[in-house]
Protein backbone atom coordinates (compact mmCIF):
# COMPACT_ATOMS: atom_id res chain seq x y z
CA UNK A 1 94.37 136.99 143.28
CA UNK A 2 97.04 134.96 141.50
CA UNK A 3 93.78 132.56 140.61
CA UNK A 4 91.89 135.17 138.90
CA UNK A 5 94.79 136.16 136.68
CA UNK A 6 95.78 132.94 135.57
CA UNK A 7 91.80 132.24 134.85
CA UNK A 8 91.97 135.17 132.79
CA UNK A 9 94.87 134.89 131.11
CA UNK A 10 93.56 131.46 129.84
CA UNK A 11 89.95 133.33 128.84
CA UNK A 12 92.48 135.91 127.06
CA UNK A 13 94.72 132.75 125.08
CA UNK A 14 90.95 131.34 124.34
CA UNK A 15 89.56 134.32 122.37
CA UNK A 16 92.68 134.67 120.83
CA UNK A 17 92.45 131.16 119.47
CA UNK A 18 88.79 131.64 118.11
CA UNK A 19 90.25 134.73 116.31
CA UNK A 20 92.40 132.93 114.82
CA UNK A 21 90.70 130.20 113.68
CA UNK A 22 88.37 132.42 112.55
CA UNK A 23 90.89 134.04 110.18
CA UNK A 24 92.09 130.83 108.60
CA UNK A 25 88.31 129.51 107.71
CA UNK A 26 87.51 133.24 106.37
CA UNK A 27 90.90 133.13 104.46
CA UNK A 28 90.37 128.84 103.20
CA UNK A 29 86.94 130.01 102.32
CA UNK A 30 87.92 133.52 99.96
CA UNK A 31 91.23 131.09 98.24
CA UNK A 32 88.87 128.38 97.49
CA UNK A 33 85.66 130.57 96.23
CA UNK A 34 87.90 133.41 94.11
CA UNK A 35 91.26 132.19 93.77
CA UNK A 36 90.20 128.67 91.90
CA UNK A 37 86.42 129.21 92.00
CA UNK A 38 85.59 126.51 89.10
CA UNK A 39 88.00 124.13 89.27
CA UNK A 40 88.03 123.87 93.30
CA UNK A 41 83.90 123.84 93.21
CA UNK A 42 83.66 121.14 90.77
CA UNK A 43 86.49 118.71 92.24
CA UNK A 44 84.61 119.54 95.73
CA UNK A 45 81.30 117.92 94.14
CA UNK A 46 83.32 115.03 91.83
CA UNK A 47 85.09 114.04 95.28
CA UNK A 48 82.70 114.14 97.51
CA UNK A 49 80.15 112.07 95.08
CA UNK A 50 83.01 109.47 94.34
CA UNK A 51 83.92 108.91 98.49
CA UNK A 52 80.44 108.28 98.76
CA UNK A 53 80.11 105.91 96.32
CA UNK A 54 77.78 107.64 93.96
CA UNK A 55 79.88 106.53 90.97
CA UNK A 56 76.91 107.17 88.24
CA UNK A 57 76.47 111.16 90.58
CA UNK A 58 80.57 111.15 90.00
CA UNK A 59 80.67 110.27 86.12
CA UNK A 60 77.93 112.77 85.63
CA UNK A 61 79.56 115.74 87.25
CA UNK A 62 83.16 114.88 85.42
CA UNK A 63 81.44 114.76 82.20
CA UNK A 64 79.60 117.97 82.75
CA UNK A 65 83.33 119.64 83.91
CA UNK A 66 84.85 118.43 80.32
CA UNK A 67 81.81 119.44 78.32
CA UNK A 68 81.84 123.00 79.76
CA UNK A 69 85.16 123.60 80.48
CA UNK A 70 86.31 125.69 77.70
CA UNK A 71 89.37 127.24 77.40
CA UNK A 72 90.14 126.77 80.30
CA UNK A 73 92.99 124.17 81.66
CA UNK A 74 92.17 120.22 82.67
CA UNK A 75 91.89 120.02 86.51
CA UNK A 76 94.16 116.56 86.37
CA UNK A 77 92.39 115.89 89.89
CA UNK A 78 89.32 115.88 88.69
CA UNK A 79 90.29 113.78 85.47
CA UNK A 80 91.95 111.28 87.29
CA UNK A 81 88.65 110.61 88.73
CA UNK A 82 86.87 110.48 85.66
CA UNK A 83 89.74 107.88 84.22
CA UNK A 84 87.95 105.30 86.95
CA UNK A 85 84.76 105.80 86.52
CA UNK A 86 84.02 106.26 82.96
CA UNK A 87 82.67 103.25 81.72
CA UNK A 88 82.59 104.62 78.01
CA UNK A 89 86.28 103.29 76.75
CA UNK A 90 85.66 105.76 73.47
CA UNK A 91 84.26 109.01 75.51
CA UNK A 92 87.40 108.33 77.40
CA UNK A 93 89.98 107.87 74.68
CA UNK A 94 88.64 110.98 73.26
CA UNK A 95 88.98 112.68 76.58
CA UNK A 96 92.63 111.49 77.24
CA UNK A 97 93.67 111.91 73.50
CA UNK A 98 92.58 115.51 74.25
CA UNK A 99 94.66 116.10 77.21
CA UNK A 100 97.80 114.26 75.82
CA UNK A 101 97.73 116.34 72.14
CA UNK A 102 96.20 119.49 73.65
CA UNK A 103 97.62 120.67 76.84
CA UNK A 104 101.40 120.86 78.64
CA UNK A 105 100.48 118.39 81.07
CA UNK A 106 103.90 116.63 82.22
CA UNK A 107 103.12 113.30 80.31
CA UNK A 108 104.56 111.26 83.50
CA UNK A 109 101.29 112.59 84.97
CA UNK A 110 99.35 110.72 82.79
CA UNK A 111 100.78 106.89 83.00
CA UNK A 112 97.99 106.07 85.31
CA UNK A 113 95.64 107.56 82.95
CA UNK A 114 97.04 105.36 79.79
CA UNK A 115 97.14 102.60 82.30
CA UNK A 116 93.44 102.35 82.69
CA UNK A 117 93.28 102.81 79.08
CA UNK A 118 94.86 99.71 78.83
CA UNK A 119 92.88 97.80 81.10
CA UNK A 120 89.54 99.04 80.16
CA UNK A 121 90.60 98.57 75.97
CA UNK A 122 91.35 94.85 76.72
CA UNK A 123 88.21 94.53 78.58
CA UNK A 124 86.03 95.89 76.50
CA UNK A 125 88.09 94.52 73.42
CA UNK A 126 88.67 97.84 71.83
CA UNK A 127 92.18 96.41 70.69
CA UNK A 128 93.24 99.38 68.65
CA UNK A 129 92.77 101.80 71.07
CA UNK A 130 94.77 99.57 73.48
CA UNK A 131 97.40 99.47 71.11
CA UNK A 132 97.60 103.00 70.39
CA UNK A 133 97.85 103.99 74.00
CA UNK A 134 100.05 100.82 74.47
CA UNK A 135 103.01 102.72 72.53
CA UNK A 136 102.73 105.67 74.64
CA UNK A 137 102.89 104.06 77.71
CA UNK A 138 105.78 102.05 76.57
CA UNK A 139 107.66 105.58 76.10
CA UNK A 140 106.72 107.59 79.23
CA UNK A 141 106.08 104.92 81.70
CA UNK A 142 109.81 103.25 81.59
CA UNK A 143 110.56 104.42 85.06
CA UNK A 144 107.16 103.52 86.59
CA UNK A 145 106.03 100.99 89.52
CA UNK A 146 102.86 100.24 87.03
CA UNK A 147 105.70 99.62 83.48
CA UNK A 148 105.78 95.90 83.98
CA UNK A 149 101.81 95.76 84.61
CA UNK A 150 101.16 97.85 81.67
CA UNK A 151 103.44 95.78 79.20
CA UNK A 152 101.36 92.59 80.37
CA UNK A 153 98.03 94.29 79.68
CA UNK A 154 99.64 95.34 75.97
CA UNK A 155 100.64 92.24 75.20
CA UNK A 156 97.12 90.34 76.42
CA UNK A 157 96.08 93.07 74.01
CA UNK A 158 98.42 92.04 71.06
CA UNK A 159 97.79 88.18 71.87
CA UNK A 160 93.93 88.68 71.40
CA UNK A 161 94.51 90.86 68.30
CA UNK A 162 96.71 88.21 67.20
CA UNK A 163 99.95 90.13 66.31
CA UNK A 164 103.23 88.41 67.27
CA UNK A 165 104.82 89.69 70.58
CA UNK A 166 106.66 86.72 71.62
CA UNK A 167 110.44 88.80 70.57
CA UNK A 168 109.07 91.56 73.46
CA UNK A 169 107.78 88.96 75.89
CA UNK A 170 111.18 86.80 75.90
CA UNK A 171 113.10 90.29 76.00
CA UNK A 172 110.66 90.81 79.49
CA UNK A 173 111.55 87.32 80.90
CA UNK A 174 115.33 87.78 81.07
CA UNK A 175 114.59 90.71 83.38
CA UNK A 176 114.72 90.20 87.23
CA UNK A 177 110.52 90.45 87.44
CA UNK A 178 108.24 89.57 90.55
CA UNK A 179 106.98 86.19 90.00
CA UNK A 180 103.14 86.66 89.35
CA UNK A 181 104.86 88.92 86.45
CA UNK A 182 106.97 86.46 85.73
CA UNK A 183 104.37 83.57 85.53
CA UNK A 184 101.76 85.62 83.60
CA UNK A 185 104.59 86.74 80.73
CA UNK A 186 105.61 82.78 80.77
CA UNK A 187 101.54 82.16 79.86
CA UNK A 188 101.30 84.86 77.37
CA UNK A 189 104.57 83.53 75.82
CA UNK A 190 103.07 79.70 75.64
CA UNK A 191 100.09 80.86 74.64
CA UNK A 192 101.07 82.43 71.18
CA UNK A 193 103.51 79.47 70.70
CA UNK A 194 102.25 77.26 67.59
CA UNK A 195 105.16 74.27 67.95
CA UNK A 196 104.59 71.40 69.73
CA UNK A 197 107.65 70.89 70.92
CA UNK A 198 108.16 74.13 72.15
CA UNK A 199 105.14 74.28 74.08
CA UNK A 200 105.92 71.06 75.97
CA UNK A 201 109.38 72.11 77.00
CA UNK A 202 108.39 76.10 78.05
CA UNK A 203 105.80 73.91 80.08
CA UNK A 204 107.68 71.46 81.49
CA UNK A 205 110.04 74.28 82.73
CA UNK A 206 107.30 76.37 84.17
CA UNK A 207 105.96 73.33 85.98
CA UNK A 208 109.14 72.37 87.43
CA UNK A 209 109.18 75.52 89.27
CA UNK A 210 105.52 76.77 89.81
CA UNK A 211 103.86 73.69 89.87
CA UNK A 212 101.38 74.14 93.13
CA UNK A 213 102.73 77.56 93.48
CA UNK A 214 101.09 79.20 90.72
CA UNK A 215 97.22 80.22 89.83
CA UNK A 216 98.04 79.47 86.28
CA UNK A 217 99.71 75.84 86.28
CA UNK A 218 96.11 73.98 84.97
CA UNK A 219 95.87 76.11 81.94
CA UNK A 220 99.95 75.58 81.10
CA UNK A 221 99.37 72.10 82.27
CA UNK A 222 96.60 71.68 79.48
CA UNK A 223 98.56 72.57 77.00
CA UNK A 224 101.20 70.32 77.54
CA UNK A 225 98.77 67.68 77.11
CA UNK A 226 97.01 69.16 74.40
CA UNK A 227 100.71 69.09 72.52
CA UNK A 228 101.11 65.70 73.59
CA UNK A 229 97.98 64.86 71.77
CA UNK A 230 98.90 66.52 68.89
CA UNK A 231 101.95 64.31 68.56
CA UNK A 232 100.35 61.11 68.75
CA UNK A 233 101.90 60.59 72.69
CA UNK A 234 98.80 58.61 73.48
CA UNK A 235 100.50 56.77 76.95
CA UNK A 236 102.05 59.66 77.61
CA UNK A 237 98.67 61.69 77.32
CA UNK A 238 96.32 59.24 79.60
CA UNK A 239 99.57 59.43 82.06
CA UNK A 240 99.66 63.01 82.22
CA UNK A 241 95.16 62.75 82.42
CA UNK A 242 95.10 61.10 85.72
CA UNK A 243 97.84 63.40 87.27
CA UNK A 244 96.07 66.27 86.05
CA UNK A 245 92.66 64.82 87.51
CA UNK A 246 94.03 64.09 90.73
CA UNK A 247 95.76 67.48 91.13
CA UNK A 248 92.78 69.79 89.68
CA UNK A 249 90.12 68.37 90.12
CA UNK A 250 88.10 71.95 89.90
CA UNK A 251 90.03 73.21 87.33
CA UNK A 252 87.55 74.44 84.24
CA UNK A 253 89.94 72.72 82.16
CA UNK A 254 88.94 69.29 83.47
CA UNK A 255 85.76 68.47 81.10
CA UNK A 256 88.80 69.48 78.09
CA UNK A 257 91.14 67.30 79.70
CA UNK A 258 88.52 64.25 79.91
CA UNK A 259 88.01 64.34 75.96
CA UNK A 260 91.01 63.86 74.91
């Protein structure tokens, strides 16, 4: 007896599970479908395309979600999906510029948004745009794991535009930064610098410390030669030849390095 009530107690505890399952996928299903029917729908279709893989499906659907979304507000999901995959740097300045002008969006939302701005303007060498976004990000992204990364990217973008940023990088490099930030700020700062003498002493120092240690140490290596050369150092420019030929051997600045 005692067997066939506890076997149908557990039947009892069974159906009342089902039912209540039951409620919460009816319920998940009438929030999703009436509550947010648009917005949910179309980050449904963006996400599912972009886990896939389907970048080209994902890019497609995004674009379709700006172009018909009217009045009503940016799904910031769905747009921070669209920020990776839009391969169009001008579509997606337009798109951002919208968003940051146009809606109440907190702007600390957006700081990965202006980050691949960044990235993608210095790629595709649409330096104004870079620079444009380059100020925002400068005012809303102080307080950001991604503030150092983004400065580096704006001032790769003001070195190949060719305005001076060597007050801002030296203002960087007294900070306490990581050292890959460290060493690319130290080869953005030797890299705009136009005196000889300069050069060879910012390398020399960089050397000192980074010398196998860094990805970088060929190209600021080269240059110290290269100054070298320009000073008429001849013995001290075949010296520095053979070290550099014995150390980096791969390097693509060996062919350079053989000429002089």
């Amino acid at each position: 007896m005692c067997y066939n009530v506890s076997k149908y107690r557990k039947y009892i505890e069974k159906c009342l599970l089902l039912k209540r399952t039951y409620f919460f996928l009816v319920s998940l299903f009438f929030c999703t479908n009436f509550i947010y029917p648009n917005s949910d729908l179309e980050y449904y279709k963006v996400s599912m395309f972009y886990m896939r893989g389907k970048y080209k499906e994902t890019l497609k659907v995004c674009q379709e979600y700006i172009k018909n979304r009217g009045s009503n507000p940016y799904d910031y999901r769905i747009i921070n999906i669209y920020t990776e995959t839009e391969t169009d740097i001008k579509h997606l300045d337009k798109t951002i510029e919208d968003v940051y002008t146009n809606t109440k969006l907190d702007k600390r939302k957006m700081i990965l948004w202006m980050y691949i701005l960044l990235d993608k303007a210095l790629i595709s060498e649409q330096y104004s745009i870079g620079l444009k976004w380059g100020k925002r990000f400068k005012k809303h992204a102080k307080r950001s794991k991604l503030f150092y990364q983004g400065v580096y990217l704006i001032a790769c973008i003001k070195y190949s535009e060719k305005v001076s940023n060597l007050l801002a990088i030296n203002h960087i490099l007294t900070r306490n930064l990581p050292k890959t930030n460290k060493e690319k700020f130290t080869l953005l700062k030797i890299g705009q610098l136009s005196n000889d003498d300069q050069i060879i002493w910012e390398a020399n120092s960089f050397l000192k410390k980074y010398y196998f240690k860094s990805e970088f140490s060929d190209f600021i290596f080269f240059k110290m030669i290269q100054s070298y050369k320009n000073k008429n150092r001849e013995a001290k420019v075949q010296k520095l030849k053979k070290i550099f030929l014995r150390d980096f051997p791969d390097s693509i600045f060996s062919n350079r390095i053989a000429r002089l």
